[in-house]
Structure formats: structure tokens, C-alpha cells
C-alpha atoms as a PDB file:
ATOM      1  CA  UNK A   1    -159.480 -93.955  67.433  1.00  0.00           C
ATOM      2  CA  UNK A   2    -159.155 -90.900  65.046  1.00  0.00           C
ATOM      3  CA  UNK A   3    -159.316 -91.197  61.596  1.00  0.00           C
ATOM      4  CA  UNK A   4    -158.235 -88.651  58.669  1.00  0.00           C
ATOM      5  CA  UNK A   5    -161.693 -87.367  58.406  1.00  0.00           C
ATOM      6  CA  UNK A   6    -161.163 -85.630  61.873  1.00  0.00           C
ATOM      7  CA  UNK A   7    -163.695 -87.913  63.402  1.00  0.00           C
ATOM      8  CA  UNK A   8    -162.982 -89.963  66.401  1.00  0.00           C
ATOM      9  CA  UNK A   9    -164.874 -93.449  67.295  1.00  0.00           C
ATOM     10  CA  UNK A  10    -164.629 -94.535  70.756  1.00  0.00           C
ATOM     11  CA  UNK A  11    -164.480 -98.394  70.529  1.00  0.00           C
ATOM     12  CA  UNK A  12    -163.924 -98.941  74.144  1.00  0.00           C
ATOM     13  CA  UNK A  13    -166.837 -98.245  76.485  1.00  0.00           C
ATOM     14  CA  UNK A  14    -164.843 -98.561  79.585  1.00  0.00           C
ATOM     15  CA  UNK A  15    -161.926 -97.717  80.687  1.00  0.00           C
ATOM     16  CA  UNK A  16    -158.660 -99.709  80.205  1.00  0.00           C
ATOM     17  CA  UNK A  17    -156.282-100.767  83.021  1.00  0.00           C
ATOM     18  CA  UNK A  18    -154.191 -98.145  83.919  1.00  0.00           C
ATOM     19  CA  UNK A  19    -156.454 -95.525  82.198  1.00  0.00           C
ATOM     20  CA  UNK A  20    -157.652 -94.507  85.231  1.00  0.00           C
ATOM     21  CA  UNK A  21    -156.230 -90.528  85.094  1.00  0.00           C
ATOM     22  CA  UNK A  22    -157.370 -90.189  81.569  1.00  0.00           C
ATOM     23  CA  UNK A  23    -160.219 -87.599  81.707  1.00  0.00           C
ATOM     24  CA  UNK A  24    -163.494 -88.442  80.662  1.00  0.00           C
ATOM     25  CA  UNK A  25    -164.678 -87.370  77.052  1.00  0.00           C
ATOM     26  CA  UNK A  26    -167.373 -84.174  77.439  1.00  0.00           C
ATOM     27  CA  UNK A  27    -170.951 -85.712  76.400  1.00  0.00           C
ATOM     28  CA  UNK A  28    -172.399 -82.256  75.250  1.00  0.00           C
ATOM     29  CA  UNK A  29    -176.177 -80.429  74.773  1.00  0.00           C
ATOM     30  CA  UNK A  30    -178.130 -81.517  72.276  1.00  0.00           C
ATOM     31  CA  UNK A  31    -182.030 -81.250  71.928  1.00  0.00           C
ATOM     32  CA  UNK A  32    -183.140 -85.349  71.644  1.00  0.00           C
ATOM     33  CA  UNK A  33    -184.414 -85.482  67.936  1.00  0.00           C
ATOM     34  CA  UNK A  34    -183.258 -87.091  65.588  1.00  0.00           C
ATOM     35  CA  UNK A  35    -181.331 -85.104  62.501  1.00  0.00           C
ATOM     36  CA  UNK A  36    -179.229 -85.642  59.547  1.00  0.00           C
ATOM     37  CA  UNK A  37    -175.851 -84.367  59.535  1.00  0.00           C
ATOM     38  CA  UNK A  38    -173.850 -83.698  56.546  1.00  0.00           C
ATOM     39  CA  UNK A  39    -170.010 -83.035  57.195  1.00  0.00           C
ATOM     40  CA  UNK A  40    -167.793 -81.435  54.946  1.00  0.00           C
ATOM     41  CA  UNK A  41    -164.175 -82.162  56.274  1.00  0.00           C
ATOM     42  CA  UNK A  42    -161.045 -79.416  55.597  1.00  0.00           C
ATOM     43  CA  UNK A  43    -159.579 -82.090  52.964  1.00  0.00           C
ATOM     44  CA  UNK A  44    -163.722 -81.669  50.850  1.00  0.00           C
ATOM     45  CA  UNK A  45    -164.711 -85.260  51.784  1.00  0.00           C
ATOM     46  CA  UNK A  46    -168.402 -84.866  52.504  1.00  0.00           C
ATOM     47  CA  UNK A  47    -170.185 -87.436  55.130  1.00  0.00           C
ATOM     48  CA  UNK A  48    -173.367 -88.048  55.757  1.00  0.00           C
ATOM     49  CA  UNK A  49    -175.434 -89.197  59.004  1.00  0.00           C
ATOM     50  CA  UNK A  50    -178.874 -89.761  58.672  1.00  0.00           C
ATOM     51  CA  UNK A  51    -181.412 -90.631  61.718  1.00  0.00           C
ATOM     52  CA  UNK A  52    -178.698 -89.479  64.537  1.00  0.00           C
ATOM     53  CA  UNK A  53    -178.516 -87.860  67.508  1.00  0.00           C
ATOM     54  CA  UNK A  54    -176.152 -84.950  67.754  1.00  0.00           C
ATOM     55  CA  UNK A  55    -174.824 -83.038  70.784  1.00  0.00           C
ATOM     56  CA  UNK A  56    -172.556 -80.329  70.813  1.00  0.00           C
ATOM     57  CA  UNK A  57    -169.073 -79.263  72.550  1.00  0.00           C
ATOM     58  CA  UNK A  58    -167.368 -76.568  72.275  1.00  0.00           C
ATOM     59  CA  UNK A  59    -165.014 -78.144  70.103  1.00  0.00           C
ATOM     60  CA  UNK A  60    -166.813 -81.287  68.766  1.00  0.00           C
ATOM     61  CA  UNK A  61    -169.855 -82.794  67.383  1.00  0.00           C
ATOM     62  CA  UNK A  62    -170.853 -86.163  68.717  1.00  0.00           C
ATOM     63  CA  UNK A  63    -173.200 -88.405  66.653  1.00  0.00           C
ATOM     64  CA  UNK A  64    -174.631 -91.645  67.557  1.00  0.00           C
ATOM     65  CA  UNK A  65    -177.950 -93.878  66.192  1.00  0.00           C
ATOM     66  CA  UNK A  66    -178.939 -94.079  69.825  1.00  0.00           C
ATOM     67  CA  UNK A  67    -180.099 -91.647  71.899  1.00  0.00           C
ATOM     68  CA  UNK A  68    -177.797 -92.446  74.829  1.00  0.00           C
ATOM     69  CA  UNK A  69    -174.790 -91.564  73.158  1.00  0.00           C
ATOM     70  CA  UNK A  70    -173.361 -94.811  74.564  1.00  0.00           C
ATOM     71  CA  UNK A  71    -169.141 -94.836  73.367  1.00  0.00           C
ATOM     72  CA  UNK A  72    -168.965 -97.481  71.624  1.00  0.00           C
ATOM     73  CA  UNK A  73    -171.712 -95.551  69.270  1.00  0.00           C
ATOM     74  CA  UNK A  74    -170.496 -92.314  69.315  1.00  0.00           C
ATOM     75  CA  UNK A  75    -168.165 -90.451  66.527  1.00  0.00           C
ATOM     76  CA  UNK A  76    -166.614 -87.544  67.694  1.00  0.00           C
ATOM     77  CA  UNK A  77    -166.058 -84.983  64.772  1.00  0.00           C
ATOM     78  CA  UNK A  78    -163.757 -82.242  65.989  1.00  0.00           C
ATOM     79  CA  UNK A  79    -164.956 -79.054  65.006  1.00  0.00           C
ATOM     80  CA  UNK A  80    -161.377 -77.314  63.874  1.00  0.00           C
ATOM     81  CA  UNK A  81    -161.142 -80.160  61.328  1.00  0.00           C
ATOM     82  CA  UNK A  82    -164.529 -79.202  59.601  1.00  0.00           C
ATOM     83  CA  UNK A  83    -164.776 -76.952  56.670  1.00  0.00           C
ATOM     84  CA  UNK A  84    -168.622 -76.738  57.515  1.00  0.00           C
ATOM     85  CA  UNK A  85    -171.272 -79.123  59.003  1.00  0.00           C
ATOM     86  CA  UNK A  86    -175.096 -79.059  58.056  1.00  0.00           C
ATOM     87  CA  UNK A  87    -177.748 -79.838  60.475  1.00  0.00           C
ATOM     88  CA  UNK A  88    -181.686 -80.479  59.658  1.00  0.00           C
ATOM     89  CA  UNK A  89    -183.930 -82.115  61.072  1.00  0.00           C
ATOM     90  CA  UNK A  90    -185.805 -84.627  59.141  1.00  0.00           C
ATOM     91  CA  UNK A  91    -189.662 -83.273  59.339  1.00  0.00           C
ATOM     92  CA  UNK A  92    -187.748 -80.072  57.661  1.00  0.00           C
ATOM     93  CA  UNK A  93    -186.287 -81.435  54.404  1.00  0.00           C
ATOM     94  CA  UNK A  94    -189.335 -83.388  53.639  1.00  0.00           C
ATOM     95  CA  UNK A  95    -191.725 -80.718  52.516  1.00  0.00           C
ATOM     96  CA  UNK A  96    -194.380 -82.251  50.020  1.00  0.00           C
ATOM     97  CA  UNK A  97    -194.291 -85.591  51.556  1.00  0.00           C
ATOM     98  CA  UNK A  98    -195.223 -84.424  54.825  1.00  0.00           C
ATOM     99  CA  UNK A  99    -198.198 -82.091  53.464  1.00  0.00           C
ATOM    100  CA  UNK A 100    -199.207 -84.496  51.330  1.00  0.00           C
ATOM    101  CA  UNK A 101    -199.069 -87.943  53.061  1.00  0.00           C
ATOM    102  CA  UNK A 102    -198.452 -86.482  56.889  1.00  0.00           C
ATOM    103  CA  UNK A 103    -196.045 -88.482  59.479  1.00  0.00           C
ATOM    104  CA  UNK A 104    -195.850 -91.715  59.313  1.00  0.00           C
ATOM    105  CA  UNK A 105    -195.090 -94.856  56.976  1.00  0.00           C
ATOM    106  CA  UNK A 106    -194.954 -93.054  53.800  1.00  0.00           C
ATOM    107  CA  UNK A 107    -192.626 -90.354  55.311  1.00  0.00           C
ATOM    108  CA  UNK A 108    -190.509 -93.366  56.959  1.00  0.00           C
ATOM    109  CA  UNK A 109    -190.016 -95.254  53.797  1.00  0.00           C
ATOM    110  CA  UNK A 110    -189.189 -91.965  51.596  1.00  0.00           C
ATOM    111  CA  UNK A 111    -186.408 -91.059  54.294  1.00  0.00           C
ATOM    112  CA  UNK A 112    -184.932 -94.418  54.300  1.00  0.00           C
ATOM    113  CA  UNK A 113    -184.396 -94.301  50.301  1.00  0.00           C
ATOM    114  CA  UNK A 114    -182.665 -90.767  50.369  1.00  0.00           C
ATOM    115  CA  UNK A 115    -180.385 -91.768  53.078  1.00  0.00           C
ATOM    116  CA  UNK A 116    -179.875 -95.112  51.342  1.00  0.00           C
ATOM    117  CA  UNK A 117    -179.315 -93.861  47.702  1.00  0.00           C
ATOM    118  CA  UNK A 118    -179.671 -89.900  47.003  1.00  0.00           C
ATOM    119  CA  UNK A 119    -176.867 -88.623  50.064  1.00  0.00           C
ATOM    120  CA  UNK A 120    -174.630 -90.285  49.666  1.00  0.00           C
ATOM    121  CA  UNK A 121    -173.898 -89.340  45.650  1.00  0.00           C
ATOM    122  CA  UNK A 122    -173.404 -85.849  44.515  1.00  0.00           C
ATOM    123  CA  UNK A 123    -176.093 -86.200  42.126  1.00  0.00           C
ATOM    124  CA  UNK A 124    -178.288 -87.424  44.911  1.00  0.00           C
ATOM    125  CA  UNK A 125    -177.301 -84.220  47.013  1.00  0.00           C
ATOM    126  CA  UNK A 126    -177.830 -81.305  43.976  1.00  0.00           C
ATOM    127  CA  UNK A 127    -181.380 -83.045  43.758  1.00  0.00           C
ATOM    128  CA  UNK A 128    -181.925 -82.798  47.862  1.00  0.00           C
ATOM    129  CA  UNK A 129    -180.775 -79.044  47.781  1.00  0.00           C
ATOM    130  CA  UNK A 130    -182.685 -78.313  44.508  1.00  0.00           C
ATOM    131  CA  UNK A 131    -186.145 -80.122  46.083  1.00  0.00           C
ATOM    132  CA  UNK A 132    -185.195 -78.408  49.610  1.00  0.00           C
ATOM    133  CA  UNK A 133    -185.346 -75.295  47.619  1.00  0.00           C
ATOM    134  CA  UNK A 134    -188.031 -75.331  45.599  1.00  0.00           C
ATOM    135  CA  UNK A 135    -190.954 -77.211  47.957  1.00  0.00           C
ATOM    136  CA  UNK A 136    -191.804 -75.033  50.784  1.00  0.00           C
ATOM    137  CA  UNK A 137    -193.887 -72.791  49.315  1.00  0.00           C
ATOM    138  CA  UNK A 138    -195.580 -75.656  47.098  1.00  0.00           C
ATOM    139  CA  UNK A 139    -196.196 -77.939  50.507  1.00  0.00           C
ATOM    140  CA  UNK A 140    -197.770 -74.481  51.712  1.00  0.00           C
ATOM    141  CA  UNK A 141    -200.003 -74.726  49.478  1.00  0.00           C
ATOM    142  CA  UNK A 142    -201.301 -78.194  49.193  1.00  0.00           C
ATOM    143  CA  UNK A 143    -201.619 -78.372  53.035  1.00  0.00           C
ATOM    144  CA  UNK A 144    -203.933 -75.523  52.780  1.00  0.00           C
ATOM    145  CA  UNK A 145    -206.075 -77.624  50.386  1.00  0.00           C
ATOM    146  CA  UNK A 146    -205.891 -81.229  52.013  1.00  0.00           C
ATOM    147  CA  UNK A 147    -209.489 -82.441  50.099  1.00  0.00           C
ATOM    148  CA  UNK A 148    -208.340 -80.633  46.461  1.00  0.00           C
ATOM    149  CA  UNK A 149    -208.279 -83.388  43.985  1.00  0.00           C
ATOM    150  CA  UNK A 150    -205.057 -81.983  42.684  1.00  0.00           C
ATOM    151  CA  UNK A 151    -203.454 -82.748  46.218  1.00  0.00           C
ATOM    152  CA  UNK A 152    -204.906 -86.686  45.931  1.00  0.00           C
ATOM    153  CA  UNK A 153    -203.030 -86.944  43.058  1.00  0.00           C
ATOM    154  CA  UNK A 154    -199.658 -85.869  44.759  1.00  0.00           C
ATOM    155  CA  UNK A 155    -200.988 -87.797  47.393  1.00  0.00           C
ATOM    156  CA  UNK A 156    -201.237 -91.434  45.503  1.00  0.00           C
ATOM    157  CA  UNK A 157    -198.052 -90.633  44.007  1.00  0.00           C
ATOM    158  CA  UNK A 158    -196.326 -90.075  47.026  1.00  0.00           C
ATOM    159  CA  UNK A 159    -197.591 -93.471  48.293  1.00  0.00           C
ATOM    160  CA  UNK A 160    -196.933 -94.931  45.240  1.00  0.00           C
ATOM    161  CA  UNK A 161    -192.990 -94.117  45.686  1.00  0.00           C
ATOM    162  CA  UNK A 162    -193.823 -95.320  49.753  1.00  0.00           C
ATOM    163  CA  UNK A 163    -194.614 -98.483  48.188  1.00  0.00           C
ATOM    164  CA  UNK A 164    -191.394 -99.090  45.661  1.00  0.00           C
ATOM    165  CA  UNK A 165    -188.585 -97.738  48.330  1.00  0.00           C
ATOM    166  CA  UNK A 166    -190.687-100.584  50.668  1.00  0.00           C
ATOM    167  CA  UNK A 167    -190.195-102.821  47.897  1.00  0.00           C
ATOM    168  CA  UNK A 168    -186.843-102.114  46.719  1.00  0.00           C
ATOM    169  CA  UNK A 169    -185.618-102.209  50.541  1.00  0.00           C
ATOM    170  CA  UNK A 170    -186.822-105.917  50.658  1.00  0.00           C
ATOM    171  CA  UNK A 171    -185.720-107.330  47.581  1.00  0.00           C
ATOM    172  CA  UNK A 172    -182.086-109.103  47.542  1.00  0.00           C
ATOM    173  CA  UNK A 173    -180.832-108.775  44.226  1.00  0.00           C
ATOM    174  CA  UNK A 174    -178.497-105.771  43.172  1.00  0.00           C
ATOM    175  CA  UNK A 175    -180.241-105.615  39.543  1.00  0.00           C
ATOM    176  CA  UNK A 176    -183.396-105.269  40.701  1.00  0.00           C
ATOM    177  CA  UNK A 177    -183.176-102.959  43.680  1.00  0.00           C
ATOM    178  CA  UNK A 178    -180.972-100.945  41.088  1.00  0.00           C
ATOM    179  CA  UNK A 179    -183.597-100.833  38.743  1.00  0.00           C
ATOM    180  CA  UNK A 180    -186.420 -99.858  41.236  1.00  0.00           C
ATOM    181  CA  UNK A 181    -183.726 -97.061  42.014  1.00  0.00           C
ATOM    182  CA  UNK A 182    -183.351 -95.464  38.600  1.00  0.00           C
ATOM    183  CA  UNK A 183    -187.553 -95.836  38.950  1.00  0.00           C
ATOM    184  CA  UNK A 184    -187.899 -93.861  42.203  1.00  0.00           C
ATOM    185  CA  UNK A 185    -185.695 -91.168  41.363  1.00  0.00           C
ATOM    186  CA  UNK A 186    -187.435 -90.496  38.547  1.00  0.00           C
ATOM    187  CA  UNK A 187    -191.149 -90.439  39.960  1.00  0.00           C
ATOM    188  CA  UNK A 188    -189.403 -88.247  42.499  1.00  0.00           C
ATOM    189  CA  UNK A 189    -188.725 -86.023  39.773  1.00  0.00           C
ATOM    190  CA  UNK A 190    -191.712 -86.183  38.472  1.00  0.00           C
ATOM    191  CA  UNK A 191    -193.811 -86.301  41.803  1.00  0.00           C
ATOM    192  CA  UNK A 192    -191.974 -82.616  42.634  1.00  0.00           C
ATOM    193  CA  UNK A 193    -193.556 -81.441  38.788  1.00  0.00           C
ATOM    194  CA  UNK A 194    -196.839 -82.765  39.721  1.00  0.00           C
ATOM    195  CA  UNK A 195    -197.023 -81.033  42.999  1.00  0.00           C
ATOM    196  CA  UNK A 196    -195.764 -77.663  41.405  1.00  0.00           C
ATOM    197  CA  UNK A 197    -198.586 -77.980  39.186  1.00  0.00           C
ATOM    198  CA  UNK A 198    -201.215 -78.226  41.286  1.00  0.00           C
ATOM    199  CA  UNK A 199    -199.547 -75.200  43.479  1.00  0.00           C
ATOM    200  CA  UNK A 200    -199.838 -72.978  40.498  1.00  0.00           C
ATOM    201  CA  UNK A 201    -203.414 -74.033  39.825  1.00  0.00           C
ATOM    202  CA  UNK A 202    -204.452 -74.453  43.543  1.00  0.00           C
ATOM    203  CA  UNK A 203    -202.796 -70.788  43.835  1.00  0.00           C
ATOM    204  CA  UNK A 204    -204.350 -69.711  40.798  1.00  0.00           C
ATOM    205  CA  UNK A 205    -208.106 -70.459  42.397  1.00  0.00           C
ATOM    206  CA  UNK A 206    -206.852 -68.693  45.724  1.00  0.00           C
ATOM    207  CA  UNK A 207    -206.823 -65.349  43.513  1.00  0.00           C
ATOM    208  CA  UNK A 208    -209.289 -65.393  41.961  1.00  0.00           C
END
């Protein structure tokens, strides 16, 4: 089934009667991770897949939640219908997180709540690019000093935030996880200001 956003979903895992000569859809290279995939269409809509698999044609990208690609799971983004795609994978966008609080729960829980509420608004995207920007050399620098007391304190903040998109995942009512929303993304702001002052001061003892 295509779709004006140049992306196809097969809805039909098998083959219909009397589709027997139709020739079977290419399934693609890809490397097994999972990514996030941001599509920008010829038209300027901009999509967003987070946690997918992606494998490659030569003239389409196939996405799908499960590793198997199975069809009635896969879109099918033709590539001459794109203005641009962007691939990362996940352990790359996540800089302080990761060097502060390491794979696992944390990391999870932070994913889930900018795939749930900063991608998918434009607001929400200028803050991913502006964080994807400006944290690798501050996660640099805290990983280098894993027992500083500055790095704790990004550390309990980053859990802190764990805690709340936890939280505001389980609760039911719109208000609330609305509220807890408005909450995160500012301790996000604030938890990037709080690790880019310990990199200057972690950075500062480094040269001395």
C-alpha cells in the first residue's frame, strides 16, 4: 500500500491468489542494530522511527520494529521520494547519559521519552541536534573522570530524569504525564548545563 509520504506498508504477508508472477520485494543489507531514522520526504514532512531495524536497497529503505523484517512490519520508503534520510544509532546520540549512567535502565528510559515526546515536535528536534552537538566532547570528559564528584552529580541527575520518564510512562492521565513532560525537558536542559560545568572544571584540573 503506498502512501503520499513515499513509503510503502506491506499488509499482506503472503501472497494473494493469482499473485503468483508478482516478483518478490528485495529484503536488503543492513547491519542488525537497532537505529533511529528520521525521514524528510520531497513534500518537507519529516518522520521519525525510533528502535528499528533498517536495511538498504538500491532504491529503498525498509524499516521494521523486528529484526526479521517480517511484511506485515515492514515500511518501504523509496529512496527517489526522499529529500534526505538520517540514520544514528542510538548509543551515538546519547552522549552524557551513556558516560554518566552507562547502558542500561537509565539509558532505556531516557530513549523512550525522546522518541515519545522530543522527535516528534520541532522543538523537540532543535533541542536533539543542539544536545547532539554540544555533548561529545563534555561525555569525553566525564568518562575520563568516572569517581569525580562533579560526574556523581550528573550522575544522580541523570537517574533522577530515569526515574520521572519511568514515572510519567506509567501514569494514565494526560495532565499529569503532561506535566512530568514540561518537568523532564527542563531538567534535561538543565542536566546538559550541569554536565558542561563540570567539563570546564574537570578540564580545568586536567591543565593544570
Amino acid at each position: 500500500m503506498s502512501t503520499d509520504d513515499g513509503s510503502e506498508t506491506v499488509t499482506n504477508g503472503g501472497a494473494d491468489e493469482g499473485d503468483d508472477d508478482r516478483p518478490t520485494p528485495e529484503i536488503g543489507v543492513g547491519d542488525g542494530r537497532e537505529k533511529h531514522l528520521r525521514v524528510v520526504t520531497q513534500s518537507g514532512k519529516e518522520i521519525d522511527h525510533d528502535e528499528v531495524y533498517i536495511r538498504h536497497t538500491e532504491s529503498e529503505y525498509l524499516v521494521s520494529a523486528d529484526p526479521e523484517f517480517p511484511a506485515v512490519e515492514t515500511t518501504r520508503y523509496r529512496k527517489a521520494d526522499l529529500h534526505r534520510a538520517e540514520i544514528t544509532q542510538h548509543h551515538s546520540n546519547c552522549f552524557i547519559t551513556t558516560a554518566a549512567a552507562g547502558e542500561g535502565p537509565t539509558l532505556d528510559s531516557l530513549r523512550g521519552f525522546r522518541a515519545d515526546v522530543l522527535a516528534p515536535t520541532a522543538g523537540g528536534r532543535a533541542l536533539l541536534r543542539t544536545y547532539e552537538t554540544v555533548s561529545p566532547p563534555i561525555a569525553a570528559t566525564l568518562d575520563r573522570h568516572p569517581e569525580a564528584a562533579s560526574t556523581g552529580a550528573v550522575r544522580w541527575l541523570v537517574d533522577r530524569c530515569g526515574a520521572l520518564a519511568d514515572r510519567r510512562r506509567a501514569i494514565g492521565s494526560n495532565p499529569a504525564r503532561a506535566a512530568l513532560s514540561v518537568l523532564l525537558i527542563a531538567l534535561y536542559v538543565g542536566g546538559v548545563g550541569l554536565a558542561a560545568l563540570a567539563h570546564g572544571w574537570l578540564r580545568a584540573t586536567e591543565l593544570r
